[in-house]
C-alpha atoms as a PDB file:
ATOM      1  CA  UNK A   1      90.573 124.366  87.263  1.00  0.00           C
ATOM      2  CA  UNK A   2      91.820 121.758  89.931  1.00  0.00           C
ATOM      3  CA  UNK A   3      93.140 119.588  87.041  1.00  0.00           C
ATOM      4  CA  UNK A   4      94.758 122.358  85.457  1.00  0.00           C
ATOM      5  CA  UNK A   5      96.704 123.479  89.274  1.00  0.00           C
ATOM      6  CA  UNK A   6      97.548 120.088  89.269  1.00  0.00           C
ATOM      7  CA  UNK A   7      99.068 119.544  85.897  1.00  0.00           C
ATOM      8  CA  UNK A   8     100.713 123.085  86.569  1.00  0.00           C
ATOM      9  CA  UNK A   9     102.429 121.880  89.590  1.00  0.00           C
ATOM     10  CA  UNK A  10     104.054 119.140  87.983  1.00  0.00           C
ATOM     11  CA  UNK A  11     105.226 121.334  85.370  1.00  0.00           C
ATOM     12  CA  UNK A  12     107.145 123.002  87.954  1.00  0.00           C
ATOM     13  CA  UNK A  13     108.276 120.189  89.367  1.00  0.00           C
ATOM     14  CA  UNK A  14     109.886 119.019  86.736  1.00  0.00           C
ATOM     15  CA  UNK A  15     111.109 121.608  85.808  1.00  0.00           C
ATOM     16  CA  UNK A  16     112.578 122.663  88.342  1.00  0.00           C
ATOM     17  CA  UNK A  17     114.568 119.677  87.993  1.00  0.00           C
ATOM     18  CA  UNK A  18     115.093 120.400  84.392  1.00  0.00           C
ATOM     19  CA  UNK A  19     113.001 117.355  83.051  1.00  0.00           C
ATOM     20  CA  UNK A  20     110.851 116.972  80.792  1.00  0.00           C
ATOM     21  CA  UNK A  21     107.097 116.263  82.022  1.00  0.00           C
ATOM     22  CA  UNK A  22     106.222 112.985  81.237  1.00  0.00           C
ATOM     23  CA  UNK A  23     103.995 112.041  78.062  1.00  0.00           C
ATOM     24  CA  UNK A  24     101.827 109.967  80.572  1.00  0.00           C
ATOM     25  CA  UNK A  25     101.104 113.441  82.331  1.00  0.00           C
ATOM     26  CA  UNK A  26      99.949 115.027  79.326  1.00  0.00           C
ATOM     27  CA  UNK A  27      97.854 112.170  77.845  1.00  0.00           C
ATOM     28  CA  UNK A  28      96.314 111.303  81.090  1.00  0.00           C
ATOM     29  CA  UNK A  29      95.177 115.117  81.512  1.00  0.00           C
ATOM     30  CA  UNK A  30      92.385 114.173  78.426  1.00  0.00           C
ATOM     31  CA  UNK A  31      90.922 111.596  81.209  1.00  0.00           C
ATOM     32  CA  UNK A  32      91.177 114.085  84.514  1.00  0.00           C
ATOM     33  CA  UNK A  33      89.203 116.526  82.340  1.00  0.00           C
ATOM     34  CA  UNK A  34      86.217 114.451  83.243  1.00  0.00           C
ATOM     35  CA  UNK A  35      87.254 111.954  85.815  1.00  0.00           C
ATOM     36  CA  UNK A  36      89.360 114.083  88.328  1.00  0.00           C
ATOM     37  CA  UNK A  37      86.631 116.802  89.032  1.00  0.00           C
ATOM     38  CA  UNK A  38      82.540 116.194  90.481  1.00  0.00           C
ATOM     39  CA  UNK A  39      81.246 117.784  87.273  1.00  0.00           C
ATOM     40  CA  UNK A  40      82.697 117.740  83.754  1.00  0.00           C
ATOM     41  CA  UNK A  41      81.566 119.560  80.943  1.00  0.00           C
ATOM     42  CA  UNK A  42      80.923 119.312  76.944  1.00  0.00           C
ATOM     43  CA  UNK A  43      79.203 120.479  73.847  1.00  0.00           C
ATOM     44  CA  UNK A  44      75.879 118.629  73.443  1.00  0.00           C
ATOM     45  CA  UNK A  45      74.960 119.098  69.561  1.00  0.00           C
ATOM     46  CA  UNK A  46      71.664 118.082  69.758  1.00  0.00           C
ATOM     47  CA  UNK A  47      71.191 121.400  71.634  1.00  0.00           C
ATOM     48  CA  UNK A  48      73.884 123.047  70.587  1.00  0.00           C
ATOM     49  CA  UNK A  49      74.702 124.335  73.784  1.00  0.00           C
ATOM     50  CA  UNK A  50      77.390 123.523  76.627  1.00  0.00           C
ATOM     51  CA  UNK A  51      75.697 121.259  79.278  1.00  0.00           C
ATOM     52  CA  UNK A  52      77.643 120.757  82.742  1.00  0.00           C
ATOM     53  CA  UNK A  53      76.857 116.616  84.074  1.00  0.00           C
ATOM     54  CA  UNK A  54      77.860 115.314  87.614  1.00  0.00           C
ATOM     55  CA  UNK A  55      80.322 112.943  87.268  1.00  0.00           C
ATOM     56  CA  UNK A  56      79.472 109.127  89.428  1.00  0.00           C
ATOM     57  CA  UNK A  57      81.274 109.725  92.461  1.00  0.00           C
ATOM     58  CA  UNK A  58      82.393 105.948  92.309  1.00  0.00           C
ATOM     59  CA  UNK A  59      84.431 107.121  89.059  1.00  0.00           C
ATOM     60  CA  UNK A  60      86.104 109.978  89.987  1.00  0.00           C
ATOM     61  CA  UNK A  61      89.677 110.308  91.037  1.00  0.00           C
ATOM     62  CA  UNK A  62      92.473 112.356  92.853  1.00  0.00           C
ATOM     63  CA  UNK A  63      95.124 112.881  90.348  1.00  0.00           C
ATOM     64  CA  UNK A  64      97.172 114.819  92.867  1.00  0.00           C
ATOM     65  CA  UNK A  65      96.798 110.420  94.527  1.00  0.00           C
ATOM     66  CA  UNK A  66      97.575 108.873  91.138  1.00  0.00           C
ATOM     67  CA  UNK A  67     100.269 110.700  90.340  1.00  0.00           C
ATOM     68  CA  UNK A  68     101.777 109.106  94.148  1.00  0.00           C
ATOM     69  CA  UNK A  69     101.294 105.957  93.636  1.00  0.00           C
ATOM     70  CA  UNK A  70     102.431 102.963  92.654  1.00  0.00           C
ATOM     71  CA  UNK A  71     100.579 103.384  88.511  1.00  0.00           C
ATOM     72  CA  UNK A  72     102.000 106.966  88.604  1.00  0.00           C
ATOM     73  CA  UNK A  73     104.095 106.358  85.297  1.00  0.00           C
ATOM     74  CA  UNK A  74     100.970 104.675  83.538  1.00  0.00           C
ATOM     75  CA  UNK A  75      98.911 106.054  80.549  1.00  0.00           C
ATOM     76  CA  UNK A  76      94.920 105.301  81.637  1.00  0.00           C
ATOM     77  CA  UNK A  77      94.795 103.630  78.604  1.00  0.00           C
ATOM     78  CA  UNK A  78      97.210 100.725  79.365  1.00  0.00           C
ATOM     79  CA  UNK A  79      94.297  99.322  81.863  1.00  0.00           C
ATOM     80  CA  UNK A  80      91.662 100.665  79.879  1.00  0.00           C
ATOM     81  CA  UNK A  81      90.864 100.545  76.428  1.00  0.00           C
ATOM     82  CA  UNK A  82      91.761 102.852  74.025  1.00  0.00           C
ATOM     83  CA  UNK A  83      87.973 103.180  72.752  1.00  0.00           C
ATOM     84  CA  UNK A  84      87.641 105.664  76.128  1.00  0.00           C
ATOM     85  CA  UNK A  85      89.549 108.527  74.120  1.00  0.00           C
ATOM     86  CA  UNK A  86      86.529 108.839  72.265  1.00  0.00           C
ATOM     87  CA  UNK A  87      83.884 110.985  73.815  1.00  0.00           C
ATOM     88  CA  UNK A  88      81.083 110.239  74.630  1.00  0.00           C
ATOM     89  CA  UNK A  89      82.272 106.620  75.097  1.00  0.00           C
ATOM     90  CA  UNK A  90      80.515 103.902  74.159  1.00  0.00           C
ATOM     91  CA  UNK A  91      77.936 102.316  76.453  1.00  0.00           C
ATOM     92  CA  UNK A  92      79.381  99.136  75.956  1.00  0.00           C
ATOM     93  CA  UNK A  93      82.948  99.990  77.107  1.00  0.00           C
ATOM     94  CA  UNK A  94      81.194  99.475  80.738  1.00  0.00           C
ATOM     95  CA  UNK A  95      81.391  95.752  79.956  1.00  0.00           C
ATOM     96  CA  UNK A  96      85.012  95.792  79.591  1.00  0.00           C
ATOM     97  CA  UNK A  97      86.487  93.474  82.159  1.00  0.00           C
ATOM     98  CA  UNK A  98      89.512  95.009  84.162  1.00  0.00           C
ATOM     99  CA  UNK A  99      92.835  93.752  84.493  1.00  0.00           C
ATOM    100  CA  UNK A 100      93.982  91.730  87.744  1.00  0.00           C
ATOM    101  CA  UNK A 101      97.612  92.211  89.213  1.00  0.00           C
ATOM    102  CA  UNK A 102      99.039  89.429  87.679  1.00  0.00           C
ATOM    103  CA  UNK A 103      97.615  89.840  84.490  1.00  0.00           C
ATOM    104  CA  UNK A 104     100.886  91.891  84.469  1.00  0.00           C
ATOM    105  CA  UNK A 105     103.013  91.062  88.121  1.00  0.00           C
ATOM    106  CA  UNK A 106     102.743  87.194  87.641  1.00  0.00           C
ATOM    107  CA  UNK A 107     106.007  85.875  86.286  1.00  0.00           C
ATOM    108  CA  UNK A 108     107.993  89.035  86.314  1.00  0.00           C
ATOM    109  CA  UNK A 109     111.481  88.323  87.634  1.00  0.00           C
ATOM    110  CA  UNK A 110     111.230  92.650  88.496  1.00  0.00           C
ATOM    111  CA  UNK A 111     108.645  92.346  91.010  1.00  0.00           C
ATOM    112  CA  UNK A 112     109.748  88.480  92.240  1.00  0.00           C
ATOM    113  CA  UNK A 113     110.602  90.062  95.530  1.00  0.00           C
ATOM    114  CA  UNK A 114     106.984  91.144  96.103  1.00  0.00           C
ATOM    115  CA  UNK A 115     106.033  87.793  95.947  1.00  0.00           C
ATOM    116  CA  UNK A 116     102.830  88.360  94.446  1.00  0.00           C
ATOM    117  CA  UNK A 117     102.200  84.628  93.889  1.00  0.00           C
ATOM    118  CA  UNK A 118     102.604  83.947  97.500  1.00  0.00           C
ATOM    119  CA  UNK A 119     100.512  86.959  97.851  1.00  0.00           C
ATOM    120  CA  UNK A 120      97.885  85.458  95.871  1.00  0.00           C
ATOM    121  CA  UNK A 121      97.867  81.781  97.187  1.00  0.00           C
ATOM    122  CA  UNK A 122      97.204  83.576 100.671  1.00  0.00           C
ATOM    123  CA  UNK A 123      95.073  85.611  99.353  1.00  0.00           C
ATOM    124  CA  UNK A 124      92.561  82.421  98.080  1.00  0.00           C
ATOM    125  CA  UNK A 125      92.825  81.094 101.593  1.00  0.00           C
ATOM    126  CA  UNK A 126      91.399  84.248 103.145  1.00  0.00           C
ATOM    127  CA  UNK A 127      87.937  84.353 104.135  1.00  0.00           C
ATOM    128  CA  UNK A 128      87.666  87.271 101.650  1.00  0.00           C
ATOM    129  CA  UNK A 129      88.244  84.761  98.505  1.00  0.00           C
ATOM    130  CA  UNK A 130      86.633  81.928 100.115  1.00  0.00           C
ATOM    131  CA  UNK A 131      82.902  83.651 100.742  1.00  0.00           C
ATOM    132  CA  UNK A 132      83.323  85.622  97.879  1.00  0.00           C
ATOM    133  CA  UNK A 133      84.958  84.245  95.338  1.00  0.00           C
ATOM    134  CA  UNK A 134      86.133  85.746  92.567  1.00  0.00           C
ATOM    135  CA  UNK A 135      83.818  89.056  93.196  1.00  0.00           C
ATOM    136  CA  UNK A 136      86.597  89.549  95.659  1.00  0.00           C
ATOM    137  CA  UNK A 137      89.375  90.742  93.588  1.00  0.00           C
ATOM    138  CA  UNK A 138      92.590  93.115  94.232  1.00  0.00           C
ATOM    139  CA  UNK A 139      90.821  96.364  93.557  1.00  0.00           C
ATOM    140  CA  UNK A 140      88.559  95.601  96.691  1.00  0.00           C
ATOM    141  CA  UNK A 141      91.236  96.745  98.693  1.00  0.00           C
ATOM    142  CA  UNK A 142      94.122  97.900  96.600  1.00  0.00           C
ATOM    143  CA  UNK A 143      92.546 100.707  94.397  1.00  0.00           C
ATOM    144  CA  UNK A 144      94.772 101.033  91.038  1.00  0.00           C
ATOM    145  CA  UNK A 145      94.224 104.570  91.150  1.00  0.00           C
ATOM    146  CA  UNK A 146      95.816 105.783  94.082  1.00  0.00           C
ATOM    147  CA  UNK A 147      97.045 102.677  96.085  1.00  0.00           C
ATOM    148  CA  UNK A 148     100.917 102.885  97.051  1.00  0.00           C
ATOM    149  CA  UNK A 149     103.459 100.651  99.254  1.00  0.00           C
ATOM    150  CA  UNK A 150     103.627 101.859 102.525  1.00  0.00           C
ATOM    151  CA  UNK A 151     104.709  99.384 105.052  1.00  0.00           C
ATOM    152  CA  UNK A 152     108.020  98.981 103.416  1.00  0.00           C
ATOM    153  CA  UNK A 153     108.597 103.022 102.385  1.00  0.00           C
ATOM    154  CA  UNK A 154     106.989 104.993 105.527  1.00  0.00           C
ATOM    155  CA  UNK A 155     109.005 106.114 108.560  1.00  0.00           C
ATOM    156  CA  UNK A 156     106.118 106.334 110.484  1.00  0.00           C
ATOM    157  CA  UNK A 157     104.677 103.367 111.944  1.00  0.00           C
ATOM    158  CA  UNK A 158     101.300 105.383 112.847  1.00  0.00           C
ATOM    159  CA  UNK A 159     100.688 106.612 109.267  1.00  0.00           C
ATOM    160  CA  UNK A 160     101.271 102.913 108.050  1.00  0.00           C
ATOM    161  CA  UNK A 161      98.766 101.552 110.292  1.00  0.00           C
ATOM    162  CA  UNK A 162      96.523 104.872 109.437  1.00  0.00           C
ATOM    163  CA  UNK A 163      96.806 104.125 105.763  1.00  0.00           C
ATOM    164  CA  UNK A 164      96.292 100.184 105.993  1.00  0.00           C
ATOM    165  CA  UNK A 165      93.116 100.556 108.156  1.00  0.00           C
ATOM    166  CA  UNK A 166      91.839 102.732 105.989  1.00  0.00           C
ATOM    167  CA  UNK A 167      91.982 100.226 103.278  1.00  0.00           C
ATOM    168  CA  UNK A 168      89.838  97.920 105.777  1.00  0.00           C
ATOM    169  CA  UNK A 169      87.287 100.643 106.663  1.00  0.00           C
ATOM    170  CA  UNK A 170      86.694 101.726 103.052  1.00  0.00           C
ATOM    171  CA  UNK A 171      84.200  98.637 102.976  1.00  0.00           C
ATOM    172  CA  UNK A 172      83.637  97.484 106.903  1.00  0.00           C
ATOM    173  CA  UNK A 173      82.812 101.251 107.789  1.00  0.00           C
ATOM    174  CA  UNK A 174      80.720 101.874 104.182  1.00  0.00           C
ATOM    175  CA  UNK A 175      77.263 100.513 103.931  1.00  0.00           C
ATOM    176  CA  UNK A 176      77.429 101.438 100.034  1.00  0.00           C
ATOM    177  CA  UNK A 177      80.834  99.558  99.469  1.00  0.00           C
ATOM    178  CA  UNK A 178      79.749  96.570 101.715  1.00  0.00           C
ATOM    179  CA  UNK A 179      76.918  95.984 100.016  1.00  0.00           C
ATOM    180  CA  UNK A 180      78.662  96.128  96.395  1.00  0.00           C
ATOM    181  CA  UNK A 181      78.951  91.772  97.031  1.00  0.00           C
ATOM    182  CA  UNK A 182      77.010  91.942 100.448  1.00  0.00           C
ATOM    183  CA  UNK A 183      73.311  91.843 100.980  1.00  0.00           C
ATOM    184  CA  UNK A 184      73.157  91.692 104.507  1.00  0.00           C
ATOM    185  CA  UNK A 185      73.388  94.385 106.817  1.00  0.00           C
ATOM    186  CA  UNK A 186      77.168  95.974 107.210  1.00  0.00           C
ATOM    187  CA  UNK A 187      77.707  95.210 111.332  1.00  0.00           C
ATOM    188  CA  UNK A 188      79.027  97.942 113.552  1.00  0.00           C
ATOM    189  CA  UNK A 189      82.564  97.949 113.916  1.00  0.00           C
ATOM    190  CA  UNK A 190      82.740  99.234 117.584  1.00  0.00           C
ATOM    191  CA  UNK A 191      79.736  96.742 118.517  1.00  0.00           C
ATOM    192  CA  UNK A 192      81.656  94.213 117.134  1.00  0.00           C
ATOM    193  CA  UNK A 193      84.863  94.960 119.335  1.00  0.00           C
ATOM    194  CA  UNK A 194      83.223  96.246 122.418  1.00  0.00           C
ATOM    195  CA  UNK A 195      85.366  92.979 124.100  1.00  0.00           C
ATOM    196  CA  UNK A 196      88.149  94.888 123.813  1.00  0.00           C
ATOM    197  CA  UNK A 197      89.230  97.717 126.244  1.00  0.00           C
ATOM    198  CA  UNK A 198      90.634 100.877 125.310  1.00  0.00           C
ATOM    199  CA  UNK A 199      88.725 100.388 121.713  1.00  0.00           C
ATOM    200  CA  UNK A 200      90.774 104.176 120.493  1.00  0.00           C
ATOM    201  CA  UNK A 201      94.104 103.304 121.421  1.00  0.00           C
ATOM    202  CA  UNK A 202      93.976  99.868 119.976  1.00  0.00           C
ATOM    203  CA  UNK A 203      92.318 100.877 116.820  1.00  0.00           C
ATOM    204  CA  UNK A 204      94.574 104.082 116.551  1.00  0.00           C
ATOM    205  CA  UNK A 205      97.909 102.047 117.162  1.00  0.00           C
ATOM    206  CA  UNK A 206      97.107  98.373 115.887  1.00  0.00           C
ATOM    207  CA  UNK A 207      96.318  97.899 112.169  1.00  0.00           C
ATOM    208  CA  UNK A 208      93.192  95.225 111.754  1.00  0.00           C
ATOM    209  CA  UNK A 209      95.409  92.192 109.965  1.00  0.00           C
ATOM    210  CA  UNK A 210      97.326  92.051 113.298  1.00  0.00           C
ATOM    211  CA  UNK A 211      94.230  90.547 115.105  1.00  0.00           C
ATOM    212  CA  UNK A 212      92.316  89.264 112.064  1.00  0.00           C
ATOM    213  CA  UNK A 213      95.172  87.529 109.702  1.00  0.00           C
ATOM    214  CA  UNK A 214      97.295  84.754 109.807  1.00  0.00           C
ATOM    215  CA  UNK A 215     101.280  85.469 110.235  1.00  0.00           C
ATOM    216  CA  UNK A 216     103.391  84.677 107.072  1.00  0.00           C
ATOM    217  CA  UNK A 217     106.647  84.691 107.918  1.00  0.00           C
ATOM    218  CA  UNK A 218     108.131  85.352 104.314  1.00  0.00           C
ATOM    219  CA  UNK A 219     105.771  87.784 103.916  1.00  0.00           C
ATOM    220  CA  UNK A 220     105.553  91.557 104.886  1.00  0.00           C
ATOM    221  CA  UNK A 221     101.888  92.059 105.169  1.00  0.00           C
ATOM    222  CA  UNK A 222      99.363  89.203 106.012  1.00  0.00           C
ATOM    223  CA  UNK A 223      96.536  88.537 102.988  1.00  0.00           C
ATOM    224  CA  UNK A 224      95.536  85.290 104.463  1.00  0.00           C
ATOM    225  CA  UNK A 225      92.736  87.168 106.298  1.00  0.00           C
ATOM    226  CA  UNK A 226      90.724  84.718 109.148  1.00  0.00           C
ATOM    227  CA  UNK A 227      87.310  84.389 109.810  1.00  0.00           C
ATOM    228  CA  UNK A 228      86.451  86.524 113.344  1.00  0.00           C
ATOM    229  CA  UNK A 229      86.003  83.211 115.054  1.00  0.00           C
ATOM    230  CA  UNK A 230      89.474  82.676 114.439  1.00  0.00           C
ATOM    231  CA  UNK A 231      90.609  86.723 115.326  1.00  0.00           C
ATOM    232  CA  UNK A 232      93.534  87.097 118.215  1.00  0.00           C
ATOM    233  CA  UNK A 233      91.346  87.886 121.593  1.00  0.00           C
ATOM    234  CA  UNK A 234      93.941  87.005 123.983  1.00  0.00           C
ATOM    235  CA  UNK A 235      95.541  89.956 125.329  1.00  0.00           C
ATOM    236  CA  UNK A 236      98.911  88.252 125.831  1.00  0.00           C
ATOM    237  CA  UNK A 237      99.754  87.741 121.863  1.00  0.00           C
ATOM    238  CA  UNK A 238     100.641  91.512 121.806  1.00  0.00           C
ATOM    239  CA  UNK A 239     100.973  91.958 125.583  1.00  0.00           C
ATOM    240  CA  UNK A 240     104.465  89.803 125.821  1.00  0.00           C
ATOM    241  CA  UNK A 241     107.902  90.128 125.481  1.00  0.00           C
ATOM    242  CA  UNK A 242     107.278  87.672 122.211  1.00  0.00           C
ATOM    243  CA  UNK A 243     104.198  89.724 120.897  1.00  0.00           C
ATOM    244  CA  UNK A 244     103.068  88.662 117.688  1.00  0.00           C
ATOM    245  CA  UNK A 245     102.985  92.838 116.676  1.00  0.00           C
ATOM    246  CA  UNK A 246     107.166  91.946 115.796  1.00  0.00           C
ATOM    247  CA  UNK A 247     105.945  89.705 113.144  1.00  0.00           C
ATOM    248  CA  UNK A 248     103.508  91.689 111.604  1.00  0.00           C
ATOM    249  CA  UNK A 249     103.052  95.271 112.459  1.00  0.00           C
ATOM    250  CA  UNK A 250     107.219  95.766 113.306  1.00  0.00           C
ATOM    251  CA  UNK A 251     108.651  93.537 111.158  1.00  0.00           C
ATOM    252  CA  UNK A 252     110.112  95.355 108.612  1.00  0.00           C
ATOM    253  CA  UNK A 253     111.617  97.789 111.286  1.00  0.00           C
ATOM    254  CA  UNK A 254     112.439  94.654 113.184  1.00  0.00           C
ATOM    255  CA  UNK A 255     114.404  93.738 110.736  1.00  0.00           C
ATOM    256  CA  UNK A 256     116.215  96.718 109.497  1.00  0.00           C
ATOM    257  CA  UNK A 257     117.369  97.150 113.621  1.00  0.00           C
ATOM    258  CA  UNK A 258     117.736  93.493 114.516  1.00  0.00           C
ATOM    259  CA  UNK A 259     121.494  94.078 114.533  1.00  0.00           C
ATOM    260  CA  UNK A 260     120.688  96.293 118.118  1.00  0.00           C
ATOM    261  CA  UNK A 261     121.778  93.645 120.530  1.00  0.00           C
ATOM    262  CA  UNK A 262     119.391  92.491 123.210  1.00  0.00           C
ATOM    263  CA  UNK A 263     116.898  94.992 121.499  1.00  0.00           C
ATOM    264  CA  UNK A 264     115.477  92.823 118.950  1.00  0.00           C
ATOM    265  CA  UNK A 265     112.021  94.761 119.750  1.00  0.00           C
ATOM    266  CA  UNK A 266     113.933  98.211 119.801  1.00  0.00           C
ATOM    267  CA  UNK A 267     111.419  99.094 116.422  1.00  0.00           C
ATOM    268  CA  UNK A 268     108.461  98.902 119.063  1.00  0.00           C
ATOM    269  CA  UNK A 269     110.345 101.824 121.435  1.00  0.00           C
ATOM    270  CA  UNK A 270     109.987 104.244 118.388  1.00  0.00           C
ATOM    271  CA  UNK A 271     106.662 105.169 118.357  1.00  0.00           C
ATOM    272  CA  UNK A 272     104.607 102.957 120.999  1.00  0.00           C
ATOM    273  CA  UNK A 273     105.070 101.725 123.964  1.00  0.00           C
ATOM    274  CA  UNK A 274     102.664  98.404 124.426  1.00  0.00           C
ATOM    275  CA  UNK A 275     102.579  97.054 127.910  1.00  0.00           C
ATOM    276  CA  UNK A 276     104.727  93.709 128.201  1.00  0.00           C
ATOM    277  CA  UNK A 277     106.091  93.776 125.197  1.00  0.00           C
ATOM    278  CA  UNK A 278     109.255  96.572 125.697  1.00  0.00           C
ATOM    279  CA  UNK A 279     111.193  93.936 127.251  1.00  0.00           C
ATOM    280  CA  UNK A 280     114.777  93.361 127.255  1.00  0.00           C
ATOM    281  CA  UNK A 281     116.065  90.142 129.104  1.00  0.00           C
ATOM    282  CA  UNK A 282     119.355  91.634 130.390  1.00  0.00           C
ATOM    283  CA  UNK A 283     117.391  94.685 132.142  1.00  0.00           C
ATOM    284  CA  UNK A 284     114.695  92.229 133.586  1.00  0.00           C
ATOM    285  CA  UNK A 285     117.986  90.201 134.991  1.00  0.00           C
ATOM    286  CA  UNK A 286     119.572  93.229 136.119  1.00  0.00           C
ATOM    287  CA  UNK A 287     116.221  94.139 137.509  1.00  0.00           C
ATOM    288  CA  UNK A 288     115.723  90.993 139.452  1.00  0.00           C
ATOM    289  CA  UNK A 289     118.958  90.718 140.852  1.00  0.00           C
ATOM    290  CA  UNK A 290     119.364  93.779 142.189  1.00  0.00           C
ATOM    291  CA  UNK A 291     115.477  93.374 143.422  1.00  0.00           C
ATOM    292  CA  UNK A 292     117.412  90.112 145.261  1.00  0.00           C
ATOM    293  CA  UNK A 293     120.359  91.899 146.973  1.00  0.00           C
ATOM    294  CA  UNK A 294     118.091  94.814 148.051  1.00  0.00           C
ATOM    295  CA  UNK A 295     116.085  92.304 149.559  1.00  0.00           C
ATOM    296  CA  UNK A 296     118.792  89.908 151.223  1.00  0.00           C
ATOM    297  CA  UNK A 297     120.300  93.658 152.391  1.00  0.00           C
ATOM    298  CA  UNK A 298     116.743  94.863 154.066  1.00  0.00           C
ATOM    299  CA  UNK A 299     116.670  91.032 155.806  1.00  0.00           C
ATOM    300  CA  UNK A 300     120.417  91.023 156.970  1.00  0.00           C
ATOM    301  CA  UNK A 301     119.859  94.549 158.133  1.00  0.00           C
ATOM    302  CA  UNK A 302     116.598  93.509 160.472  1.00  0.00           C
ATOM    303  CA  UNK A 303     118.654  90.389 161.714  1.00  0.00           C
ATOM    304  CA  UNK A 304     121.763  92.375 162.814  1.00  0.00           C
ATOM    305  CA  UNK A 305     119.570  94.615 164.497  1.00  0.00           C
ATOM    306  CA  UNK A 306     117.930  92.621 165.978  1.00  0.00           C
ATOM    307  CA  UNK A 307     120.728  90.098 167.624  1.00  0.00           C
ATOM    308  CA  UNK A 308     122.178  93.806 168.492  1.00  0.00           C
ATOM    309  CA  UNK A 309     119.407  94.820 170.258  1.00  0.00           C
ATOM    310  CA  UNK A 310     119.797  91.669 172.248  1.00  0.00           C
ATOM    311  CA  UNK A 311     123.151  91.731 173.286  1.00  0.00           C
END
């Protein structure tokens, strides 16, 4: 029923916009049957009777997601094989290794200015690839199924750093997910930060890769993830008129406004204000001067009145 809403609604969309719906759409809807709803059903012959299952959890996804993001034009069966149109599948399909982004992104001058080689080279650096190897892949944190660009594409700043923490928390604030290449015990995320004050504001308006990743400057988003020895504790990295937040979390709206003059952290005044960091040096001169004359003015002002009082 939810599949079928779904498939309805992008009927309408389309045409609405007098299109066609896409073949993808149609083909795909064989797969959501099953894989886009808790429980699927089928005929079981043996029986010869119709038998409702519960679908894993772990494979079942959002269409209404899929259909938003960044795969939304794929058939299933370009990343999987075609043997899955059968039903049931075979057992063995479960051994079918999956695809990795460059498998298709890696030398294709249409994606060269998402860098994805750079990506990856940081990527192997990160403390993710290093203790895990390759057990650590893309999917760990980029899930084919629903994951979409949002840094570059979102005019909020707070649903980017929303969506991107999310992506950290799917594993750091999941036992099950942890565990999937981790046998010890997941630690407790607030336990682990309880150094640092005001732990809902920061974690509310400061994505995780601004404390725990190393700044690329040719790249939009950090991958070359640190170990937490090595995590930003010192208050004044954000906290300053330089804060490290305008290389990372800000910089593609630094970038976009860097033609405000004297603002060049006017992209932090949108939606945030961090303490030391909403600086501009001509107000701060301003500010000090006129600090000065006030000052010189009180001090003339007690002299004159003085040597008055005198005479």
């Amino acid at each position: 029923m939810i599949i079928s809403c779904i498939l309805c609604n992008i009927t309408l969309l389309h045409a609405q916009e007098g299109e066609e719906i896409p073949e993808n759409v149609i083909e795909n809807q064989q797969c959501f049957q099953c894989h886009g709803t808790p429980f699927y059903y089928y005929y079981n012959e043996w029986v010869e009777k119709d038998v409702r299952e519960r679908m894993n959890p772990y494979f079942v996804f959002d269409s209404a997601e899929y259909y938003l993001s960044n795969h939304k034009s794929f058939l299933c069966t370009d990343c999987h094989s075609t043997d899955y149109e059968v039903f049931p599948h075979d057992h063995g399909l479960r051994m079918e290794p999956k695809y990795t982004c460059m498998d298709c992104h890696e030398g294709d001058d249409n994606f060269a200015h998402f860098k994805f080689e750079e990506i990856v080279s940081e990527f192997e650096l990160s403390v993710h690839s290093d203790r895990h190897s390759e057990d650590f892949t893309c999917w760990m944190c980029h899930n084919p199924h629903s994951y979409h660009i949002n840094a570059r594409t979102s005019e909020s700043v707070i649903n980017t750093i929303a969506y991107d923490n999310g992506i950290c928390l799917s594993c750091h604030a999941d036992l099950d997910m942890y565990q999937i290449i981790m046998d010890e015990e997941n630690p407790n995320i607030l336990s682990t930060h309880n150094w640092l004050p005001n732990q809902g504001l920061h974690f509310a308006n400061v994505r995780c890769i601004e404390c725990h990743a190393q700044i690329n400057d040719s790249l939009l988003v950090a991958h070359h993830i640190l170990p937490k020895e090595q995590a930003v504790q010192l208050c004044t990295e954000c906290h300053s008129s330089n804060s490290l937040m305008m290389a990372s979390l800000y910089k593609h709206q630094t970038i976009i406004q860097r033609g405000n003059i004297g603002y060049v952290n006017a992209a932090i005044l949108n939606e945030a204000y961090v303490v030391g960091a909403n600086r501009n040096y001509y107000l701060n001169l301003i500010s000090l001067v006129s600090f000065g004359l006030v000052f010189i003015g009180i001090f003339v002002h007690g002299i004159l009145r003085v040597i008055l009082k005198k005479g």
